[in-house]
Protein backbone atom coordinates (compact mmCIF):
# COMPACT_ATOMS: atom_id res chain seq x y z
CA UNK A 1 -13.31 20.58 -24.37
CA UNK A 2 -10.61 21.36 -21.58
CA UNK A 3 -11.88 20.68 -17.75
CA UNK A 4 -11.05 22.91 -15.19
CA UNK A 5 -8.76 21.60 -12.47
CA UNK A 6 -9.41 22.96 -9.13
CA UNK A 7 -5.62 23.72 -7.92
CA UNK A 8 -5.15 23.92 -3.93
CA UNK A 9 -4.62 27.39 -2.51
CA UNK A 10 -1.79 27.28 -0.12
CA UNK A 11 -2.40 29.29 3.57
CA UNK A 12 -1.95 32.85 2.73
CA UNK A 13 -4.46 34.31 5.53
CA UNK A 14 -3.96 34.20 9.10
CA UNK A 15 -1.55 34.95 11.86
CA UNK A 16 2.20 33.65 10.72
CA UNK A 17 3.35 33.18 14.12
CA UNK A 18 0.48 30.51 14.56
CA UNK A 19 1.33 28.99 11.29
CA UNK A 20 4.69 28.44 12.18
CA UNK A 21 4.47 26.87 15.58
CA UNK A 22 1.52 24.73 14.23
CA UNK A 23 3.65 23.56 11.59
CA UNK A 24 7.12 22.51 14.20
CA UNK A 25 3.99 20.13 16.19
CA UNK A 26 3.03 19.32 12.84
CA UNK A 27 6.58 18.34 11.80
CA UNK A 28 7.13 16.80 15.30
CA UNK A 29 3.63 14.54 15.18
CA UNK A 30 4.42 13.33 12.06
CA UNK A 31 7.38 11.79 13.31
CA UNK A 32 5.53 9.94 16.39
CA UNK A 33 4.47 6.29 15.17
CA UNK A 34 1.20 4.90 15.79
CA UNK A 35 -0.43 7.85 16.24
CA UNK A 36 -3.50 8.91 14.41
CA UNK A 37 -1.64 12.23 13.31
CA UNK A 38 1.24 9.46 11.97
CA UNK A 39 -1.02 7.84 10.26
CA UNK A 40 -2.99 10.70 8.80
CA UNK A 41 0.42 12.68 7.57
CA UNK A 42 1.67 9.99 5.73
CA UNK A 43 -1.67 9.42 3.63
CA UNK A 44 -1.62 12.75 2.38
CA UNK A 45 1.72 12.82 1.52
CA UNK A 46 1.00 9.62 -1.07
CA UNK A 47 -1.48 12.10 -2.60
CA UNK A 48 -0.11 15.70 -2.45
CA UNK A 49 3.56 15.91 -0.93
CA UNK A 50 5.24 16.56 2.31
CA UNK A 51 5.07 20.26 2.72
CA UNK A 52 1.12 20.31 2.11
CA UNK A 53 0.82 17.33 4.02
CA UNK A 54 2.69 19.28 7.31
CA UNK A 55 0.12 22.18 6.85
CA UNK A 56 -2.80 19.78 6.10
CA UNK A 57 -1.48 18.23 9.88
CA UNK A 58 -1.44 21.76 11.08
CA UNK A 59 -4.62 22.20 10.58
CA UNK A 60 -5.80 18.98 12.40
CA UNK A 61 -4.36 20.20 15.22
CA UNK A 62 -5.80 23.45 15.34
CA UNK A 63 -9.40 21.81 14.50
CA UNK A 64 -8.64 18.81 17.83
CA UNK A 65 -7.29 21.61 20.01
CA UNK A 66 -10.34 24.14 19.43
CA UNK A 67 -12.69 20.94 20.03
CA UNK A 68 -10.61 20.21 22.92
CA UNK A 69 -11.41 23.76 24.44
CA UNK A 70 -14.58 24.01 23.48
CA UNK A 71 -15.48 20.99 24.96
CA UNK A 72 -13.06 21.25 27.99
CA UNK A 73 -12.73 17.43 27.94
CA UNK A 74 -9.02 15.71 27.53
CA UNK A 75 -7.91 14.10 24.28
CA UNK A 76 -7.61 11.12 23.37
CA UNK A 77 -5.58 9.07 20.84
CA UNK A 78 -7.75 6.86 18.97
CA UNK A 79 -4.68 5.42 17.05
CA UNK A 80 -3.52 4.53 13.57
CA UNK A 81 -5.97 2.33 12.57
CA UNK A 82 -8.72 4.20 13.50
CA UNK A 83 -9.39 4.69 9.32
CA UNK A 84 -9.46 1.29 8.68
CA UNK A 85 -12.18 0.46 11.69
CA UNK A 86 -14.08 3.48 9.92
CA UNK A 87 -14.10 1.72 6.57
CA UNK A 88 -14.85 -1.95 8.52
CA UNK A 89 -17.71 -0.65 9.99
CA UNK A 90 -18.83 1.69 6.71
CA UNK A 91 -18.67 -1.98 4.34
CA UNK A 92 -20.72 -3.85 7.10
CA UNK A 93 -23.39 -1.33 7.35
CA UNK A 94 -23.70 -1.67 3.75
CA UNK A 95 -23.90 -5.20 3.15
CA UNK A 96 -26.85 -4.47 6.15
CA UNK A 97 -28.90 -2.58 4.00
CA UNK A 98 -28.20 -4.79 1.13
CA UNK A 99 -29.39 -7.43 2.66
CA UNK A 100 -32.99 -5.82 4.54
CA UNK A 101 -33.25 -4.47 0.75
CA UNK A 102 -33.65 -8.23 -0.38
CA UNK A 103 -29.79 -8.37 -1.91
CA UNK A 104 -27.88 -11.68 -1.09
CA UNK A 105 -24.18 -10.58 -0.35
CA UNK A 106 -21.36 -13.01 -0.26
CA UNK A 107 -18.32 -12.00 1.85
CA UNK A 108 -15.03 -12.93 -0.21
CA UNK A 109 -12.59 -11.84 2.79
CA UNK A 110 -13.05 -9.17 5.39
CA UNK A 111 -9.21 -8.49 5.27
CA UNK A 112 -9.21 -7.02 1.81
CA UNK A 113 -9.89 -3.35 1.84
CA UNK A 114 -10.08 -0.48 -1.37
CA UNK A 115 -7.39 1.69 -0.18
């Protein structure tokens, strides 16, 4: 029996002009070190290649500028480890429950993390 493979549709819909200047900052934050955008461009590129990766950015940008409007309140840069803070705090509020559950959990090392 053959599984179906869900293939990623590129961005056919939408207004080009946008797409195209989306995709220069795109280009350009990818380029900028310690930057969240940094650090989220070259994750997906491990996983699905440059030129989705620089749309995939694209679109991060469109989604923090629309919250930035919406919420008329100025950005800010929460910096290229903010995904490994997200998975420290995500282990430690698991080894909470664990432990009200009645689980005993032994830390090996904190500095070793699934990636």
């Amino acid at each position: 029996m053959k599984v179906p493979v869900k293939k990623r549709k590129g961005c056919l819909q939408g207004n080009k002009h946008l797409k195209t200047i989306l995709s220069e900052c795109a280009w350009a934050a990818s380029n900028t070190k310690n930057t969240r955008l940094y650090a989220f461009y070259w994750r997906l590129v491990k996983r699905m290649g440059k030129k989705k990766a620089t749309i995939s950015l694209a679109h991060l940008i469109l989604r923090i500028a629309y919250n930035i409007l919406r919420t008329k309140e100025p950005y800010k840069e929460i910096g290229n480890d903010y995904m490994v803070d997200v998975e420290k705090n995500r282990q430690r509020k698991m080894i909470k429950e664990l432990e009200a559950k009645g689980f005993i959990v032994s830390k090996v090392s904190e500095d070793i993390l699934p990636i």
